[in-house]
N, C-alpha and C. Protein backbone atom coordinates (compact mmCIF):
# COMPACT_ATOMS: atom_id res chain seq x y z
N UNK A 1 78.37 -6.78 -132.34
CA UNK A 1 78.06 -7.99 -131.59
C UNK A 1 76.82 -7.76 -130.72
N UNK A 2 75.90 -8.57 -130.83
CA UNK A 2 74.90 -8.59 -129.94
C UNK A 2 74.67 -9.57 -128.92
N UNK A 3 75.38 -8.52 -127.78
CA UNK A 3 75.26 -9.06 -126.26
C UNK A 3 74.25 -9.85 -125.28
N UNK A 4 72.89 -9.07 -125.74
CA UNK A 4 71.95 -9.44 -124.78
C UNK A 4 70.56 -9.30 -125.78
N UNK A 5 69.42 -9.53 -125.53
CA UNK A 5 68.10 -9.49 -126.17
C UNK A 5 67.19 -9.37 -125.12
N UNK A 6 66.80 -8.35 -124.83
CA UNK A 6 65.28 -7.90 -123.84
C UNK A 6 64.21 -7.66 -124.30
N UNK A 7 63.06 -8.24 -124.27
CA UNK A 7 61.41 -8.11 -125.09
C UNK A 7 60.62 -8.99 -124.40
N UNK A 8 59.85 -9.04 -125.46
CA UNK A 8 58.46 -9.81 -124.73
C UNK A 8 58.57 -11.45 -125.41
N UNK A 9 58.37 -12.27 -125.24
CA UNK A 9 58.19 -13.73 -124.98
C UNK A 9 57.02 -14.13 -126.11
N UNK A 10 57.46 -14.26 -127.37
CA UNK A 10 56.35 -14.45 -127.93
C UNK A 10 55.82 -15.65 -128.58
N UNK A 11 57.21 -16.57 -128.46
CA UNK A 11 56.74 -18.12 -128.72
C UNK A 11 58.29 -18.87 -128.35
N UNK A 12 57.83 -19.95 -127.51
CA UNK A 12 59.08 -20.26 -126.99
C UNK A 12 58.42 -22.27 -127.54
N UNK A 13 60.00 -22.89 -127.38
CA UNK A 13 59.76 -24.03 -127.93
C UNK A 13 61.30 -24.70 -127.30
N UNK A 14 61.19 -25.75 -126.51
CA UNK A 14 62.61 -26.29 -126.19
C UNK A 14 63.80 -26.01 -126.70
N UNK A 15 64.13 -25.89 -127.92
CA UNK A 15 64.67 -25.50 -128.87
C UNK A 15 65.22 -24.28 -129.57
N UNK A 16 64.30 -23.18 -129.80
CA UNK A 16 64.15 -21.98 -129.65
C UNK A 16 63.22 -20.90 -129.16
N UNK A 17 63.66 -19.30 -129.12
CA UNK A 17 62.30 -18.48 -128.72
C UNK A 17 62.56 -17.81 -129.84
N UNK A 18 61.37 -16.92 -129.69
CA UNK A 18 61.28 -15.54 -130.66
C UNK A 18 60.67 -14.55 -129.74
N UNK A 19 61.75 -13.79 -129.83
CA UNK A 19 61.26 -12.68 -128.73
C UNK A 19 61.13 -11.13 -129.54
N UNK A 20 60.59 -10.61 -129.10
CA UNK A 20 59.91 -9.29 -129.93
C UNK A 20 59.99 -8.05 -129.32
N UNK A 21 61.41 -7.35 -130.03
CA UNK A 21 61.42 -6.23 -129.40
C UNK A 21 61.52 -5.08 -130.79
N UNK A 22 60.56 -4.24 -129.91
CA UNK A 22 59.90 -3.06 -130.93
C UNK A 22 59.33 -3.41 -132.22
N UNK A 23 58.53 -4.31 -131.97
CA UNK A 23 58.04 -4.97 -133.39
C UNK A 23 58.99 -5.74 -134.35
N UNK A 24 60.21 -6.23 -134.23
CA UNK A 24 61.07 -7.04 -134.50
C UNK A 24 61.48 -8.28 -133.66
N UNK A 25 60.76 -9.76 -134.54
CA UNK A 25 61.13 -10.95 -133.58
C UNK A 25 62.43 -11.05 -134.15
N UNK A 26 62.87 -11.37 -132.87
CA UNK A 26 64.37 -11.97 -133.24
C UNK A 26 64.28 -14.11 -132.92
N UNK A 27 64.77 -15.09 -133.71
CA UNK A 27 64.65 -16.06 -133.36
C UNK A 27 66.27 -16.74 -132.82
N UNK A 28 66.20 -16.78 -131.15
CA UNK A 28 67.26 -17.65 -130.63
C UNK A 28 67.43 -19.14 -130.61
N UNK A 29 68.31 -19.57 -130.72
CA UNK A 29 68.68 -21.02 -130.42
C UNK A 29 68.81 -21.11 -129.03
N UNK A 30 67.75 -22.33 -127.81
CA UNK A 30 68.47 -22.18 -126.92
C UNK A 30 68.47 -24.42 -126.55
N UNK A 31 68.63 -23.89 -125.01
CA UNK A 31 69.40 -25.30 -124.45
C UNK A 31 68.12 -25.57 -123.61
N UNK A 32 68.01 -26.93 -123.48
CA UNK A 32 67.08 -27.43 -122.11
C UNK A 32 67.07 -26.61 -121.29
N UNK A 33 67.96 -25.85 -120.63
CA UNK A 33 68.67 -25.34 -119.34
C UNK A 33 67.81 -24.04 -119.30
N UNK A 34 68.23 -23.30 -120.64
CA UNK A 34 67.35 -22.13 -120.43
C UNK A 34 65.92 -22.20 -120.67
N UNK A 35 65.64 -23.17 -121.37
CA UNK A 35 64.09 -23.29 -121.55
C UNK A 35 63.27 -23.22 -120.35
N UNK A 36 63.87 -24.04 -119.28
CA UNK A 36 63.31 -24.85 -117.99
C UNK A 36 63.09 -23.03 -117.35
N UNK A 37 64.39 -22.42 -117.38
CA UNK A 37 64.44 -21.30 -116.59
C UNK A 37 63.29 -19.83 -117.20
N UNK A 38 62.92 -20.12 -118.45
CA UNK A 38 61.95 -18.95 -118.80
C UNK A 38 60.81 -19.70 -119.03
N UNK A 39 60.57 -20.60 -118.65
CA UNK A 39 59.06 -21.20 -119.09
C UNK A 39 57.72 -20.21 -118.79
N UNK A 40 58.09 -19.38 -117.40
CA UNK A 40 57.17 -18.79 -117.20
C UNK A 40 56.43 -17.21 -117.79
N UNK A 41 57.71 -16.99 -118.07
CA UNK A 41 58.18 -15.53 -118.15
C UNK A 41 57.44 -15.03 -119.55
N UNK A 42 56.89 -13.73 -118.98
CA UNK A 42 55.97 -13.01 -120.60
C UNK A 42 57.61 -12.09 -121.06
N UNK A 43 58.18 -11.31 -120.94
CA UNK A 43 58.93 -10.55 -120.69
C UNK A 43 60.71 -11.37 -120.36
N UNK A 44 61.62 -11.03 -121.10
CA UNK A 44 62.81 -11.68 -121.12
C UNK A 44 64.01 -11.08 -121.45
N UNK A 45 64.92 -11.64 -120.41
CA UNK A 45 66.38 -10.99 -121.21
C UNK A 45 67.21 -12.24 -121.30
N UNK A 46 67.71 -12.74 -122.51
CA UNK A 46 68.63 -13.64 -122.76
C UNK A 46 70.12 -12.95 -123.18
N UNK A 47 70.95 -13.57 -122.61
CA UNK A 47 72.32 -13.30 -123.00
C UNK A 47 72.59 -13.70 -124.52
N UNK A 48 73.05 -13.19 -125.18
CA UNK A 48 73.31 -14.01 -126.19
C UNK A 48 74.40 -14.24 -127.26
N UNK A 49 75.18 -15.35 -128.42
CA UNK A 49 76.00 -15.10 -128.81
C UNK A 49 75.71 -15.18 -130.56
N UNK A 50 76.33 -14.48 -131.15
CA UNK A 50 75.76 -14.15 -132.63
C UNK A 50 76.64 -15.26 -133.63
N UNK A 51 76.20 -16.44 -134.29
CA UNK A 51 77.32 -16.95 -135.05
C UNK A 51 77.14 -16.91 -136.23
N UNK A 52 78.36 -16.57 -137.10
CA UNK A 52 78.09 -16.24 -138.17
C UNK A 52 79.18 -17.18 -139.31
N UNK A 53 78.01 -17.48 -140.65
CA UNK A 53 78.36 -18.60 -141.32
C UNK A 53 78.24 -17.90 -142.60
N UNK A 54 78.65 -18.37 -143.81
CA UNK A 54 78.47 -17.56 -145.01
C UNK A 54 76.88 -17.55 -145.54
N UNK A 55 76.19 -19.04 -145.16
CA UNK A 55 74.82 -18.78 -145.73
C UNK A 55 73.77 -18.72 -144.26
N UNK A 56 74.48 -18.65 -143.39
CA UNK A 56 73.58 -18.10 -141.84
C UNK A 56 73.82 -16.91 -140.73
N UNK A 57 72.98 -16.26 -140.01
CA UNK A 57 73.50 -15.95 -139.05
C UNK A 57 72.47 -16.21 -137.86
N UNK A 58 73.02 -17.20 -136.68
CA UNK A 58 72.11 -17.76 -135.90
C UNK A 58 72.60 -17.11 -134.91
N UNK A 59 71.59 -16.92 -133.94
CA UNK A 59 71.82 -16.31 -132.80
C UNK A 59 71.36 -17.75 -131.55
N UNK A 60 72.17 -17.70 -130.54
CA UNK A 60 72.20 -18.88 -129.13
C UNK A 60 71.89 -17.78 -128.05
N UNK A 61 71.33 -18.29 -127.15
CA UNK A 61 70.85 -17.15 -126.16
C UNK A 61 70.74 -18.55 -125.08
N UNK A 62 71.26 -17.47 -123.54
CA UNK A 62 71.15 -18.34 -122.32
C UNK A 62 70.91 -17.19 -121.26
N UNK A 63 69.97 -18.11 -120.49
CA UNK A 63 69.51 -17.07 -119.17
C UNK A 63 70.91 -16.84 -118.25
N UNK A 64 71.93 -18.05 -118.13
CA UNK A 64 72.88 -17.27 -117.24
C UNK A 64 73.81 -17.10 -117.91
N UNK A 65 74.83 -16.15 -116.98
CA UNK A 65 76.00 -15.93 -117.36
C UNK A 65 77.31 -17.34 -117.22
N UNK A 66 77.13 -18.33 -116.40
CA UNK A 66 77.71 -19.39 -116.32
C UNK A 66 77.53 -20.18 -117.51
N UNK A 67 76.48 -20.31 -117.90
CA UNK A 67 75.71 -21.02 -118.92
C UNK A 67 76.40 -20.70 -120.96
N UNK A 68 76.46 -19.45 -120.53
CA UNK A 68 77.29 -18.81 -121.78
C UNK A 68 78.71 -19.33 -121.58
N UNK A 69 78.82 -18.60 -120.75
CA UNK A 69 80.57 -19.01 -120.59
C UNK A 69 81.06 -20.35 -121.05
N UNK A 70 80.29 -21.42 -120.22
CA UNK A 70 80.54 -22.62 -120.87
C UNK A 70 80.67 -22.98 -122.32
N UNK A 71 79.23 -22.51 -122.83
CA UNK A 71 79.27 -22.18 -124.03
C UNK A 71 80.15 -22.39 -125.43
N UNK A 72 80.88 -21.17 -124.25
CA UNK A 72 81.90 -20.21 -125.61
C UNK A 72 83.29 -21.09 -125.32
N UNK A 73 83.30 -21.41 -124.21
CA UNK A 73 84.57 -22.74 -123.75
C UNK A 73 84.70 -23.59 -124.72
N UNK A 74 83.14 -24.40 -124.84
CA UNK A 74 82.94 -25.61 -125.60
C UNK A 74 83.34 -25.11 -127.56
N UNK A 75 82.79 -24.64 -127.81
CA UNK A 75 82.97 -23.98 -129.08
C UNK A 75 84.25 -23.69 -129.57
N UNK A 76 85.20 -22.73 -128.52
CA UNK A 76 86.57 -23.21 -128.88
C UNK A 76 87.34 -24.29 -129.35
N UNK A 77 86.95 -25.57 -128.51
CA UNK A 77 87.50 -26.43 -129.21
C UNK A 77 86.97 -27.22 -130.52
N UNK A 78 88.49 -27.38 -131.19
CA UNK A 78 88.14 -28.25 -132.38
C UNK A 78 87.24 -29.24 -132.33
N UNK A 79 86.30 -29.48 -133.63
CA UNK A 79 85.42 -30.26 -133.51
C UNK A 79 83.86 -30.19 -132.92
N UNK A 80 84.11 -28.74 -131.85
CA UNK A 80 82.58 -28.54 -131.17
C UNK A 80 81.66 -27.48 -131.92
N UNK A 81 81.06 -27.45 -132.45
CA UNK A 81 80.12 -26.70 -133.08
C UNK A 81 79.16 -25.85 -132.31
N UNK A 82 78.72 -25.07 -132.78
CA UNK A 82 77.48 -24.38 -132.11
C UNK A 82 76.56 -25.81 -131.66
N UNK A 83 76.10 -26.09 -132.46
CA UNK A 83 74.54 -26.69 -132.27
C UNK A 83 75.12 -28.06 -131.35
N UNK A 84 76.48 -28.77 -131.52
CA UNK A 84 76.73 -29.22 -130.39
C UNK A 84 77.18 -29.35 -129.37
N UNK A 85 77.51 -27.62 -129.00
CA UNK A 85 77.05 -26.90 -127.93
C UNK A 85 76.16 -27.06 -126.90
N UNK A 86 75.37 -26.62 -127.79
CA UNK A 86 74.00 -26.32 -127.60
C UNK A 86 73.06 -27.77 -127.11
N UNK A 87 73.97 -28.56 -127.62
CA UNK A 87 73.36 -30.54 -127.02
C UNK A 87 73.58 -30.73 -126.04
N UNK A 88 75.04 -30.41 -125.68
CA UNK A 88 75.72 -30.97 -124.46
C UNK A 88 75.12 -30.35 -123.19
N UNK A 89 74.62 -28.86 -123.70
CA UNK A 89 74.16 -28.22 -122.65
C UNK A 89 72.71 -28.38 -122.09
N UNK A 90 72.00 -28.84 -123.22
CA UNK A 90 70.87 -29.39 -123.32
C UNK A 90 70.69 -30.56 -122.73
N UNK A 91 71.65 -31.58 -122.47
CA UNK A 91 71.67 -33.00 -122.17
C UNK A 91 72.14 -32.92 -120.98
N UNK A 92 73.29 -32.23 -120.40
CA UNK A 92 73.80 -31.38 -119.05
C UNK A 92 73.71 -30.72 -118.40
N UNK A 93 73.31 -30.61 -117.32
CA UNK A 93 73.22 -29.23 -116.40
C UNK A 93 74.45 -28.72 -116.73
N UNK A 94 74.35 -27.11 -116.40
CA UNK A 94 76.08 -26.41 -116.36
C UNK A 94 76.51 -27.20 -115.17
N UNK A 95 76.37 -27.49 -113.93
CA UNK A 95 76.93 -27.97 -112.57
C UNK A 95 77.02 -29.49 -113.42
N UNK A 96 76.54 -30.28 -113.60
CA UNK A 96 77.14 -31.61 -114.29
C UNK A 96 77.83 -31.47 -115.28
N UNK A 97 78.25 -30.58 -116.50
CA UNK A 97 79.39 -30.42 -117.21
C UNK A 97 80.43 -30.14 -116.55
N UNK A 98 80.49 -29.10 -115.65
CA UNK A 98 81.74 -28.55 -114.56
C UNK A 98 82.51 -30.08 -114.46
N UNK A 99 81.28 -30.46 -113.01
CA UNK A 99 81.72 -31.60 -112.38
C UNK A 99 82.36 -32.78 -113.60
N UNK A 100 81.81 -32.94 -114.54
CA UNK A 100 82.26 -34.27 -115.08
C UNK A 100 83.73 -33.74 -115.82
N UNK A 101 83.87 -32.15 -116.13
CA UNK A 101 85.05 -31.95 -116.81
C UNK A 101 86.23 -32.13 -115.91
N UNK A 102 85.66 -31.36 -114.15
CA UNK A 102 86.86 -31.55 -113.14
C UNK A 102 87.40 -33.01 -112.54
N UNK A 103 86.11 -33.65 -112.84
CA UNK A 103 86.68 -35.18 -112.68
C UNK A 103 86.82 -36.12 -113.63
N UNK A 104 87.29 -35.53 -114.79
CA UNK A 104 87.89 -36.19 -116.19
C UNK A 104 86.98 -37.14 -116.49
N UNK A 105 85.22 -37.31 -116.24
CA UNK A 105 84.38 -38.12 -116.63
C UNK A 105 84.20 -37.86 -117.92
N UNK A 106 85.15 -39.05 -118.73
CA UNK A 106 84.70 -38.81 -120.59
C UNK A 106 83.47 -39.01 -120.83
N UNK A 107 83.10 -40.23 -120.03
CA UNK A 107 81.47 -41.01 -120.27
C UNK A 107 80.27 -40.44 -120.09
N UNK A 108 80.19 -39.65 -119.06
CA UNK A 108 78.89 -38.78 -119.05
C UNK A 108 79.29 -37.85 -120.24
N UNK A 109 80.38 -36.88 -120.84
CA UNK A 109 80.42 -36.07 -121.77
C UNK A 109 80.14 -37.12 -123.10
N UNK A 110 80.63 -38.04 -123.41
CA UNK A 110 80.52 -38.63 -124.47
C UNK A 110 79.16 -39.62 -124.51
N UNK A 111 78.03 -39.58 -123.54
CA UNK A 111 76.59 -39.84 -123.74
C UNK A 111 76.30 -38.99 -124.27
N UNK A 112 76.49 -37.41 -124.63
CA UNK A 112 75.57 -37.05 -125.28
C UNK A 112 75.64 -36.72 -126.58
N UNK A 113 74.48 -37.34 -127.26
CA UNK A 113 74.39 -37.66 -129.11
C UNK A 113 75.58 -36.47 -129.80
N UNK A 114 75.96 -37.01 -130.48
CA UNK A 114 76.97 -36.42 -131.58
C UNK A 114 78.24 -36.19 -130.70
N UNK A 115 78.32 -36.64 -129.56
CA UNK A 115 80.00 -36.91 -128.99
C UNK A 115 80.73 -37.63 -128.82
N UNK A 116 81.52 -38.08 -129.83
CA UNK A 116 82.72 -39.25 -129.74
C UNK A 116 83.66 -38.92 -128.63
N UNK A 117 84.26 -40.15 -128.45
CA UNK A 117 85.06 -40.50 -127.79
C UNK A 117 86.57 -39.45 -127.23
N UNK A 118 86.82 -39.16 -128.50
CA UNK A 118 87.90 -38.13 -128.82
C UNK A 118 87.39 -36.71 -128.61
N UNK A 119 86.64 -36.65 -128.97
CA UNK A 119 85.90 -34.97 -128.50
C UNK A 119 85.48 -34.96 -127.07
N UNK A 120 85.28 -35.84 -126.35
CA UNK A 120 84.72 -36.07 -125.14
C UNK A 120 86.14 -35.82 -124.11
N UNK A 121 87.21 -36.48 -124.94
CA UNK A 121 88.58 -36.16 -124.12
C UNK A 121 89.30 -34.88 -124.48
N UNK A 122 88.98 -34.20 -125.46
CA UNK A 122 89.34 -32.54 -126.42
C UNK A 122 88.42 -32.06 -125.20
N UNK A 123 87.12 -32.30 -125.07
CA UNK A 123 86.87 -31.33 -124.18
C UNK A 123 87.23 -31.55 -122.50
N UNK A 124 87.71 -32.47 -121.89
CA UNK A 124 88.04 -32.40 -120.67
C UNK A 124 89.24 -31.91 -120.40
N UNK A 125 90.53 -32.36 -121.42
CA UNK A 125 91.86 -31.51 -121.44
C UNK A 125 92.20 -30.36 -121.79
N UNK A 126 90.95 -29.84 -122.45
CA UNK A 126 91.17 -28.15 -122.83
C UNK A 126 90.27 -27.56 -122.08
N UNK A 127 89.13 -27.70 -121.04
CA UNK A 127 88.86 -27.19 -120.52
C UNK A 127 88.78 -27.20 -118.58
N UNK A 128 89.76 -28.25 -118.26
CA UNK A 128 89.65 -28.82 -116.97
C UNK A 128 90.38 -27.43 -115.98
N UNK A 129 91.41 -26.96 -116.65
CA UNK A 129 92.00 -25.44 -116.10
C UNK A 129 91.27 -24.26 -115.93
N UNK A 130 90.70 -24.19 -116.99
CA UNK A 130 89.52 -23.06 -117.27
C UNK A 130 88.18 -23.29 -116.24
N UNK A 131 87.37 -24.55 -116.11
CA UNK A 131 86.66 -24.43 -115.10
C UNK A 131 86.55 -24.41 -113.89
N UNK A 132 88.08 -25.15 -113.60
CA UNK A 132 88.74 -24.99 -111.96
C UNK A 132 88.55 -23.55 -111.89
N UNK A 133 89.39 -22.89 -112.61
CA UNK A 133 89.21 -21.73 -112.18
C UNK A 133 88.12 -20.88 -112.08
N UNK A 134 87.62 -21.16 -113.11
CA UNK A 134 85.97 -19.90 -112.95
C UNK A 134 85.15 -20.85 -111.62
N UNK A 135 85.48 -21.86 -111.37
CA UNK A 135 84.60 -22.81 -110.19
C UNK A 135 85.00 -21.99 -108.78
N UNK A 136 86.27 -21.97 -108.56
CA UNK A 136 86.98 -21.06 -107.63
C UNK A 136 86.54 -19.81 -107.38
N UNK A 137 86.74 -19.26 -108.62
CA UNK A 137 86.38 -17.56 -108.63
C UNK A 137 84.99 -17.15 -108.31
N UNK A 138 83.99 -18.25 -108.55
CA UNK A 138 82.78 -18.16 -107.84
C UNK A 138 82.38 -17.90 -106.79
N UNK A 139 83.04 -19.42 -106.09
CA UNK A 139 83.01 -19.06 -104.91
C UNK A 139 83.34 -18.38 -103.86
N UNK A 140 84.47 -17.84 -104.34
CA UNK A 140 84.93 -16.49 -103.56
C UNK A 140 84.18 -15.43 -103.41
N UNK A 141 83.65 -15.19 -104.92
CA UNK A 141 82.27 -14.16 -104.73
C UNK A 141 81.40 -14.35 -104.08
N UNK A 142 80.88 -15.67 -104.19
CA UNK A 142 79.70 -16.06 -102.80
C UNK A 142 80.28 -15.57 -101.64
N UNK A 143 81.26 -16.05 -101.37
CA UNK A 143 81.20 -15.65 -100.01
C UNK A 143 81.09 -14.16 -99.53
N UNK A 144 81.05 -13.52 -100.53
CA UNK A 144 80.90 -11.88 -100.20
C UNK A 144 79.73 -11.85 -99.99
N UNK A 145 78.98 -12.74 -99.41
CA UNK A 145 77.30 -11.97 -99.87
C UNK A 145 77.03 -10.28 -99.00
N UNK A 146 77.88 -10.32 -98.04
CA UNK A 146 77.66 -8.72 -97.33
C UNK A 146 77.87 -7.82 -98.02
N UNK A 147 78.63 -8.34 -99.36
CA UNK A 147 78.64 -6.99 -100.50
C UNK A 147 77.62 -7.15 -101.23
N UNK A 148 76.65 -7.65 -101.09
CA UNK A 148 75.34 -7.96 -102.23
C UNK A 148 75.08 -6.76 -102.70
N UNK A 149 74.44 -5.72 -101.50
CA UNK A 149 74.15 -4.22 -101.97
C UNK A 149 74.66 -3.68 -103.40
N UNK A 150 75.99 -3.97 -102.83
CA UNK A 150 77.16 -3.29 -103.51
C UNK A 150 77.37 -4.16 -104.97
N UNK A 151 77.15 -4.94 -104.96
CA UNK A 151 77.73 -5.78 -106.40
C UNK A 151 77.33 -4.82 -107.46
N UNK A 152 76.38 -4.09 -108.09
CA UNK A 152 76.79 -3.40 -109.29
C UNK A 152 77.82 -2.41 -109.13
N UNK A 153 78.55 -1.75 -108.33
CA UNK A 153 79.06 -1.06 -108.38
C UNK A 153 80.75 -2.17 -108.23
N UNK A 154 80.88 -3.12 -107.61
CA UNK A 154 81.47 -3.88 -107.37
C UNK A 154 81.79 -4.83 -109.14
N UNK A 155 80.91 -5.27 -109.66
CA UNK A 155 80.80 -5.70 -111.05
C UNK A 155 81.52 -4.93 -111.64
N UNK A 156 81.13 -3.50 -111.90
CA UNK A 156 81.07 -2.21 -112.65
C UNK A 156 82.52 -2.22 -112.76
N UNK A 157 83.39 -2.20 -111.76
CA UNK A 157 84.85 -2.47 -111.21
C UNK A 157 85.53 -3.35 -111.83
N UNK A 158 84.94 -4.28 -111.69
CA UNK A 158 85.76 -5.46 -112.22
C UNK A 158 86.16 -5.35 -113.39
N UNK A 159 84.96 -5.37 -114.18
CA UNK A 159 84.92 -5.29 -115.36
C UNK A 159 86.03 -4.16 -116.41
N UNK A 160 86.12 -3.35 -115.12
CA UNK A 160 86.87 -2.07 -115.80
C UNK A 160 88.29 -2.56 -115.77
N UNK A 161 88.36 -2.97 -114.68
CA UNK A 161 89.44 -3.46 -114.35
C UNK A 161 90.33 -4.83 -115.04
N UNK A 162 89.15 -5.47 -115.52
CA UNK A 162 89.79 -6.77 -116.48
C UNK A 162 89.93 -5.93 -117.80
N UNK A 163 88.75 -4.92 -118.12
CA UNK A 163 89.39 -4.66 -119.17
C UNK A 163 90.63 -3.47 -119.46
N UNK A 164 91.39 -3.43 -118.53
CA UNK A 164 92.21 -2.93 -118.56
C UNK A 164 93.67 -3.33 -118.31
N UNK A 165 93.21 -4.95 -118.67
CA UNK A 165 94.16 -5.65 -118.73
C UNK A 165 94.94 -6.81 -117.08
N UNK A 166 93.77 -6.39 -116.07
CA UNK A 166 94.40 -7.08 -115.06
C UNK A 166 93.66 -8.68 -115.05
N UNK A 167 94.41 -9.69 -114.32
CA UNK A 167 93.76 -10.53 -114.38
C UNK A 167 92.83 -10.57 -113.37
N UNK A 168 91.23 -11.55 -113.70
CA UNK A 168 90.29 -11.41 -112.83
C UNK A 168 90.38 -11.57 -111.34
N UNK A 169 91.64 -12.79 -111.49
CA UNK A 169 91.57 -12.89 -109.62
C UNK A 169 91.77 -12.11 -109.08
N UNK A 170 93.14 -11.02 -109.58
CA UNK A 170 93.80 -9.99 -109.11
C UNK A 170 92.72 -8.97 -108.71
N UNK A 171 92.00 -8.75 -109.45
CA UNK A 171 91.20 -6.98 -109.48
C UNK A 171 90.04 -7.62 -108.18
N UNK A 172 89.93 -8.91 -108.74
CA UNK A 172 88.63 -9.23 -107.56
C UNK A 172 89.45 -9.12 -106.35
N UNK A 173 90.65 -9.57 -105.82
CA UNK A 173 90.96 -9.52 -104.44
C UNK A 173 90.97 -8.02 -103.73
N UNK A 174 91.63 -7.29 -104.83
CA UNK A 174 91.60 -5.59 -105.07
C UNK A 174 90.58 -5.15 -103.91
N UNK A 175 89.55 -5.50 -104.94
CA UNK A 175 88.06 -4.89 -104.97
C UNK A 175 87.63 -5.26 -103.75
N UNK A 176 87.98 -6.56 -103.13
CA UNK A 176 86.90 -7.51 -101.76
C UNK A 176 88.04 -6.58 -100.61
N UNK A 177 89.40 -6.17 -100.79
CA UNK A 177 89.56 -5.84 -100.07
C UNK A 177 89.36 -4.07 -99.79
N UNK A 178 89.21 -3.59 -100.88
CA UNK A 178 88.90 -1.89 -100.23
C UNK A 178 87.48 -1.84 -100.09
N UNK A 179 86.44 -2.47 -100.76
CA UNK A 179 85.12 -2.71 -100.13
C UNK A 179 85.56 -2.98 -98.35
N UNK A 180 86.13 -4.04 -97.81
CA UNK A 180 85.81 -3.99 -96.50
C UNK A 180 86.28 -2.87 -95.73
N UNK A 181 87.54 -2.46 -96.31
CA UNK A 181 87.72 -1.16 -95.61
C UNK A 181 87.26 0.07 -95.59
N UNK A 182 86.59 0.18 -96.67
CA UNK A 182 85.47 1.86 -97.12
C UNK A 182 84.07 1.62 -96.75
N UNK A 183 83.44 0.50 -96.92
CA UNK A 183 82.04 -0.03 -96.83
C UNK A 183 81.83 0.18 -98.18
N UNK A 184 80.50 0.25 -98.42
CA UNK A 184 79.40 -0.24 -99.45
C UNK A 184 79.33 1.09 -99.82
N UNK A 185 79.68 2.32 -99.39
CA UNK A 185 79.41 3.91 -99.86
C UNK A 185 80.21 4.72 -100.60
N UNK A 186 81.52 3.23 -101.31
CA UNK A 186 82.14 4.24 -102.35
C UNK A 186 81.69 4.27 -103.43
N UNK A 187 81.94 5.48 -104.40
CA UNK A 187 82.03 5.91 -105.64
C UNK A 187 82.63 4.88 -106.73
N UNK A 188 81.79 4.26 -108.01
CA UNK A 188 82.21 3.55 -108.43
C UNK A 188 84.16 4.08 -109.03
N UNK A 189 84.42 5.08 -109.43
CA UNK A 189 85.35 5.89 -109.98
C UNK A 189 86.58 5.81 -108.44
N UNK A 190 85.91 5.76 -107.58
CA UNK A 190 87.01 5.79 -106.02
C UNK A 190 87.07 4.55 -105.86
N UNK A 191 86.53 3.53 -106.39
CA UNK A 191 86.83 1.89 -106.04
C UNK A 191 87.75 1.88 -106.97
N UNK A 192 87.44 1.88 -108.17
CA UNK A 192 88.49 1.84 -109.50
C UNK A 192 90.21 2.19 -109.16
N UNK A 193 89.74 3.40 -108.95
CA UNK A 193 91.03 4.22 -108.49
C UNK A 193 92.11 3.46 -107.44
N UNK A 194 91.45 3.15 -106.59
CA UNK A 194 92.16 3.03 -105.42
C UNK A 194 92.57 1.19 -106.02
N UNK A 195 91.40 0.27 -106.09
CA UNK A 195 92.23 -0.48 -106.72
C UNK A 195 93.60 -0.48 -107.70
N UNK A 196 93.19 0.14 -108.38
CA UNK A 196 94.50 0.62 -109.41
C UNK A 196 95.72 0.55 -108.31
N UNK A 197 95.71 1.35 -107.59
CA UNK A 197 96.72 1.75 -106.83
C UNK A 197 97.04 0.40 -105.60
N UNK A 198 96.05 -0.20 -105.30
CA UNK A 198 96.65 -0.93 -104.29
C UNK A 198 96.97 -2.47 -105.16
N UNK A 199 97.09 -2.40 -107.15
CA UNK A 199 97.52 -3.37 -107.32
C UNK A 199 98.77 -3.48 -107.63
């Protein structure tokens, strides 16, 4: 699976880039959203997700990590395709998909081209739980900004920690709370640990 794509910027187009690393362009599919956000940029890292079809394999790439996520939300459900994905997100800010999913707005989801009526309500009932929550879990992290320093080592954690089967809220409360009691000078391996233990 290919996670991410870092290179140089070698032709970008609303639609897609081709970015060139080590003498290999790779060509992404992207969204309004990310276009707006690399317009400038010689040099790039897109997130990205690999889909694979019997006579294709297209690659989607997004500058954020919110932006994916949504993404891969939308795609789950029946009926949503990559490429109209890739519309909704294009036609939507991520913060106006959130909002219109948490306030069951079918009509802004179902303005945009190739979304009926029924898919417009597939996607507000299968995903209205899912974005409450990642909407929440955000903001909790904001409010840490005194751990800014610290967030890769803080990330680094998490991550270990979800993948080890805990759920995200859990390991994050873990984590916000032995950060305040150790400071910003532990060992990624002594955050781990001790979370473990104080879950």
């Amino acid at each position: 699976m290919i996670s991410y794509l870092k290179g140089k910027l070698v032709f970008k187009d609303p639609t897609f880039v081709i970015i060139d690393i080590s003498g290999i362009g790779y060509q992404v599919k992207i969204s309004l959203q990310t276009y707006s956000k690399i317009k400038d940029e010689e040099q790039v890292m897109l997130l990205t997700f690999l889909h694979i079809k019997e006579d294709a394999h297209t690659l989607y790439g997004f500058k954020e990590e919110a932006e994916k996520k949504l993404f891969l939300n939308l795609i789950s459900i029946s009926g949503v395709g990559p490429n109209t994905g890739l519309m909704i997100l294009s036609s939507l800010s991520s913060e106006e998909l959130e909002t219109a999913i948490i306030q069951e707005d079918f009509k802004t989801i179902q303005n945009v081209k190739g979304v009926g009526a029924k898919t417009a309500q597939r996607i507000v009932l299968e995903l209205k739980d899912k974005v409450k929550k990642d909407s929440i879990l955000d903001l909790s992290t904001s409010s840490a900004g005194f751990l800014n320093k610290n967030n890769k080592v803080k990330d680094e954690a998490l991550q270990a920690l979800i993948t080890l089967g805990f759920p995200k809220a859990t390991a994050e409360k873990n984590i916000l709370a032995i950060l305040k009691k150790t400071g910003s000078e532990i060992s990624l391996e002594d955050l781990i640990k001790a979370s473990l233990k104080s879950t």
